[in-house]
Protein backbone atom coordinates (compact mmCIF):
# COMPACT_ATOMS: atom_id res chain seq x y z
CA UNK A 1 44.14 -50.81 -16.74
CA UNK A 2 41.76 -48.33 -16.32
CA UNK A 3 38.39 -46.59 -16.32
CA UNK A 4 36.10 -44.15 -18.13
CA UNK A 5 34.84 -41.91 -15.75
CA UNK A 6 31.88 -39.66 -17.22
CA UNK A 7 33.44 -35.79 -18.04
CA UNK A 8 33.21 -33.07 -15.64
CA UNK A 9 30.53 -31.88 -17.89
CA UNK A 10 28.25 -34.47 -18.46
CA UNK A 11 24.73 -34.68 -17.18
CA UNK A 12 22.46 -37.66 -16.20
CA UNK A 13 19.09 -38.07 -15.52
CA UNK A 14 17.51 -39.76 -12.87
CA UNK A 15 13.58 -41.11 -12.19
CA UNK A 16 11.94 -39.44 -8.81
CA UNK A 17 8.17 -41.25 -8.72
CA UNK A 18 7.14 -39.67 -12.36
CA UNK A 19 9.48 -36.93 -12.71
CA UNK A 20 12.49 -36.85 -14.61
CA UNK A 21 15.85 -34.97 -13.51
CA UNK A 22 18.74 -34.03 -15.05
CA UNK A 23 21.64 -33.54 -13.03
CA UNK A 24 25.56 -33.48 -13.11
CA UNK A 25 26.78 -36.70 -13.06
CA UNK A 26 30.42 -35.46 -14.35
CA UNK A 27 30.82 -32.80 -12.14
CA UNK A 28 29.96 -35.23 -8.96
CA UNK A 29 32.41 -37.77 -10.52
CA UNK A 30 34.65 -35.18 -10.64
CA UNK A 31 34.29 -34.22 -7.17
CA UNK A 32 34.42 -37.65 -6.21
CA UNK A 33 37.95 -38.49 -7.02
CA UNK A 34 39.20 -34.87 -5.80
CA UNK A 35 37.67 -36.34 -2.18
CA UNK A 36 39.92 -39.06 -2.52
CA UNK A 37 43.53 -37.64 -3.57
CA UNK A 38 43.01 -34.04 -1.71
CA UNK A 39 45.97 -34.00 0.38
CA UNK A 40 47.19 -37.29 -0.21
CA UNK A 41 50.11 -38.70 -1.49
CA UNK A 42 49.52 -39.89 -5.07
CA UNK A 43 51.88 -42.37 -6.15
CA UNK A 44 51.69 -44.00 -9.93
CA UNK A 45 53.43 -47.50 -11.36
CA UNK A 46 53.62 -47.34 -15.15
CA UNK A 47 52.44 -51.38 -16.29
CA UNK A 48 52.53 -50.65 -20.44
CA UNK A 49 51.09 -48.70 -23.37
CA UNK A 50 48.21 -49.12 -25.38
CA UNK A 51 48.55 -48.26 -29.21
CA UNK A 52 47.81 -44.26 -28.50
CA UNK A 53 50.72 -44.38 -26.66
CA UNK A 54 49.37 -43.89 -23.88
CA UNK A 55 50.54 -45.34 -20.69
CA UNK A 56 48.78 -48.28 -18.53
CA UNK A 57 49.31 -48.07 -14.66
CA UNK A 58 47.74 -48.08 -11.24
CA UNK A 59 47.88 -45.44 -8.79
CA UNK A 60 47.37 -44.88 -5.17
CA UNK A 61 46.70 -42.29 -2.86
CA UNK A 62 47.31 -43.38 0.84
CA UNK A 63 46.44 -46.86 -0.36
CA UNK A 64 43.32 -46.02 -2.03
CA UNK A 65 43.26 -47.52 -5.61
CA UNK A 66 41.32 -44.35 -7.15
CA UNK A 67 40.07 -45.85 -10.21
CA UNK A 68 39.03 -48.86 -8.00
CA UNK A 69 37.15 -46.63 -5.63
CA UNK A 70 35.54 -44.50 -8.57
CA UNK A 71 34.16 -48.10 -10.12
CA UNK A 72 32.83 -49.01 -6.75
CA UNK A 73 31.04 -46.10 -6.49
CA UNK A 74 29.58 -45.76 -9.98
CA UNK A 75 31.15 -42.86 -11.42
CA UNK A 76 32.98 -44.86 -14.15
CA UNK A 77 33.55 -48.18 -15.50
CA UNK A 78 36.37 -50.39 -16.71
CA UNK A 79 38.03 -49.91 -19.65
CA UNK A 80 37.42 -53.75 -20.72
CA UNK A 81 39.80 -53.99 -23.44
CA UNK A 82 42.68 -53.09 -21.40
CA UNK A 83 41.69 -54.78 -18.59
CA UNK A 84 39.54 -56.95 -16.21
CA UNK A 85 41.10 -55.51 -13.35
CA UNK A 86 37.72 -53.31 -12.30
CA UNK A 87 35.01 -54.74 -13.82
CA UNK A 88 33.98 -56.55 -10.67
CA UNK A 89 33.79 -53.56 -8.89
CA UNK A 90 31.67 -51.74 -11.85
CA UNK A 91 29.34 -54.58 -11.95
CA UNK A 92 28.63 -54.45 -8.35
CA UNK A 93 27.85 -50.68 -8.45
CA UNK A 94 25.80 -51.53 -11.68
CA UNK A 95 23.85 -53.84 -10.03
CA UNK A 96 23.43 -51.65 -6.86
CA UNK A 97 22.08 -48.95 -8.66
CA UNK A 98 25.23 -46.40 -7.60
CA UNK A 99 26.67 -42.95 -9.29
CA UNK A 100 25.55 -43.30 -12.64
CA UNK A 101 23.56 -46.60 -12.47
CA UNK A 102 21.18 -44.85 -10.54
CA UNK A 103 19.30 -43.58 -13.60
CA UNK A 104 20.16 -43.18 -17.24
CA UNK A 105 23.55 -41.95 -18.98
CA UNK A 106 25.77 -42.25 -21.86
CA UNK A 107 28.81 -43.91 -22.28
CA UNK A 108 31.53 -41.29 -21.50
CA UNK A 109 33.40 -42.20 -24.65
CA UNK A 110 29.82 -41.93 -26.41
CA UNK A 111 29.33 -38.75 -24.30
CA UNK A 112 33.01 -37.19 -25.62
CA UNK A 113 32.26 -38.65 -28.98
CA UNK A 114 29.03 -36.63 -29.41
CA UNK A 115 30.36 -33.70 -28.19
CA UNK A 116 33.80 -33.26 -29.83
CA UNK A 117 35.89 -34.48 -27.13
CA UNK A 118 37.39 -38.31 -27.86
C-alpha cells in the first residue's frame, strides 16, 4: 500500500528556457515528508505482507496520510502492484507537472538499482 519516494540522494534535472539543471530531488522529498510528521503524532495500522516480508499499512500523522500527501505532491509514486490506493493522486501530480514531474528522473527503484541500493 505504498509508495516509492526518490532517495535522499537522488538528483533530477529540470529545463529553465535552454538550460539544463540538476538538482536534489531526494533530498527535497526527503524534506518534504519531515515537514509533515515533525512534531506530530505518527500513528501506523499494519494491513499485510508482501513476499519480502515486509509489512503493508497506512499511517497518519495528525490525519495526514503521508504517503498520500508525498504522491500529491510529486515526490513519489504508487507502488502499483501492491496497490491502487495512490495512484490517483500520482497521476494528478504527473499531469500537473509537480516534485519530480517537473522535469526528468529515474525511477527510484531504477535509481537504487543503479546505484547498489534495492
Amino acid at each position: 500500500m505504498g509508495i516509492d519516494a526518490a532517495k535522499a540522494e537522488q538528483t533530477c534535472s529540470e529545463w529553465h528556457g535552454y538550460i539544463q539543471r540538476d538538482y536534489p530531488c531526494g533530498a527535497q522529498a526527503a524534506a518534504f515528508l519531515q515537514s509533515l510528521v515533525a512534531g506530530r503524532d505518527v500513528s501506523c495500522m499494519a494491513l499485510g505482507t508482501v513476499p519480502e516480508d515486509a509489512i503493508l499499512g497506512v499511517c497518519y500523522a495528525a490525519g495526514i496520510d503521508p504517503a498520500e500527501a508525498i504522491a500529491s505532491a510529486g515526490w513519489g509514486g504508487p507502488l502499483r502492484d501492491q496497490s491502487v490506493r495512490y495512484v490517483a493522486a500520482s497521476d494528478a501530480a504527473r499531469l500537473a507537472q509537480r516534485g519530480l514531474w517537473a522535469g526528468k528522473f529515474d525511477e527510484p527503484a531504477a535509481w537504487r538499482a543503479r546505484h547498489g541500493d534495492d
